[in-house]
Protein backbone atom coordinates (compact mmCIF):
# COMPACT_ATOMS: atom_id res chain seq x y z
CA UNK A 1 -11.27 58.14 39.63
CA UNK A 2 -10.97 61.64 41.26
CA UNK A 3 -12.69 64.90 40.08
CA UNK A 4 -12.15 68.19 40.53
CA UNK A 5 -15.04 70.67 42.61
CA UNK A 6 -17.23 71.37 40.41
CA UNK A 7 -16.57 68.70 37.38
CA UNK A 8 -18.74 65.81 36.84
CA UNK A 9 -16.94 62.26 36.09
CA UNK A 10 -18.73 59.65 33.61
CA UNK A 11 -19.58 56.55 35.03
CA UNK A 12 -19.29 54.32 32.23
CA UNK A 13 -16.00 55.88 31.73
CA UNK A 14 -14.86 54.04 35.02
CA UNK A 15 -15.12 50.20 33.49
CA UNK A 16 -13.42 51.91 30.11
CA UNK A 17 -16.91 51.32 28.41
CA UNK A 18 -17.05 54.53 26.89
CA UNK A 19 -13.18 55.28 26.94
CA UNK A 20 -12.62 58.80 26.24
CA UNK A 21 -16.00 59.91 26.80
CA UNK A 22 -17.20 62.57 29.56
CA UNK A 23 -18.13 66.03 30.19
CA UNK A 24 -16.55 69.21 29.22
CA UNK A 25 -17.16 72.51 31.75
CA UNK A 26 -16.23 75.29 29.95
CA UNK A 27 -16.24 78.41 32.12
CA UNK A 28 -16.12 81.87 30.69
CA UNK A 29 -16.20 85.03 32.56
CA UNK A 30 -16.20 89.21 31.21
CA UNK A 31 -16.83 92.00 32.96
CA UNK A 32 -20.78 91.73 32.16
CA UNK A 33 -21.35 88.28 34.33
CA UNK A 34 -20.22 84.77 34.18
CA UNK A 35 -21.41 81.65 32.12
CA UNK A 36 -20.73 77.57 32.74
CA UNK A 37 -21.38 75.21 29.75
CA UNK A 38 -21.09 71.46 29.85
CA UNK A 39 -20.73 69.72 26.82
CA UNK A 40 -20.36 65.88 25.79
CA UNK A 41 -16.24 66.00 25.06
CA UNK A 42 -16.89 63.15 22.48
CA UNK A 43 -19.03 65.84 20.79
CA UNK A 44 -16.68 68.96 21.16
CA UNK A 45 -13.68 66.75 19.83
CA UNK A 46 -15.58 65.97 16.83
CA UNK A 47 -16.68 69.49 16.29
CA UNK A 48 -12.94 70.73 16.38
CA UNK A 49 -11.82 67.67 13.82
CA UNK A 50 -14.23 68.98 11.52
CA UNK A 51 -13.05 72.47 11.92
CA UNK A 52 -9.58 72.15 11.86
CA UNK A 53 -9.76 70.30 8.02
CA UNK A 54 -11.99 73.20 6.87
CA UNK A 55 -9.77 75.73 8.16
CA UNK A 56 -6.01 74.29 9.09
CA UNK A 57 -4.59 75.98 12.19
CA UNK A 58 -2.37 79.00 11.40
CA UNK A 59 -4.60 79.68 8.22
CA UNK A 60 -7.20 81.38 10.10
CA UNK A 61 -6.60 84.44 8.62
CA UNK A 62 -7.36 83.57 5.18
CA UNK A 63 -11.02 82.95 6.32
CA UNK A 64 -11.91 85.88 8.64
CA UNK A 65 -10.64 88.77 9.18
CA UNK A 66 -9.98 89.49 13.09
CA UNK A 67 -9.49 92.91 13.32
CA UNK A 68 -12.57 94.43 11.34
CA UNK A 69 -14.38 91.49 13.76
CA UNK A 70 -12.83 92.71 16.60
CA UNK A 71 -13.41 96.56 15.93
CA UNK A 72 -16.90 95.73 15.18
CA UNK A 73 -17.29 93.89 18.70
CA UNK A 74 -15.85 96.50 20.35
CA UNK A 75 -17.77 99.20 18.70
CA UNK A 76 -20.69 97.66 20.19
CA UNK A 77 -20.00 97.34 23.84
């Protein structure tokens, strides 16, 4: 198994143990700095199941609505 610079493999993974498990590097960067999270993918997966039956994808904008949020955010910077 090969990884990337920078990414972290699982070693269970290897023996397919924990198939489909391992670590998630998210990487986000703005003009104010730069941030690097690592979550369990398992976990993150999970999260985004549960999200996507609460709110279906394309019916976002039923919930929230982005461009007060976004005119808010920016107000603030």
């Amino acid at each position: 198994m090969t990884c990337r610079p920078g990414h972290r493999r699982d070693p269970a993974a290897e023996d397919g143990t924990a198939a489909g498990s391992g670590i998630l590097n998210i990487s986000m960067t703005s003009p104010f700095g730069h941030a690097q999270f690592e979550a369990p993918a398992a976990a993150v997966a999970s999260f985004l199941r549960r999200t996507f039956r609460i709110v279906p994808a394309g019916q976002e904008s039923l919930f929230i609505d982005f461009d007060a949020e976004l005119a808010a955010l920016l107000s603030q910077a």
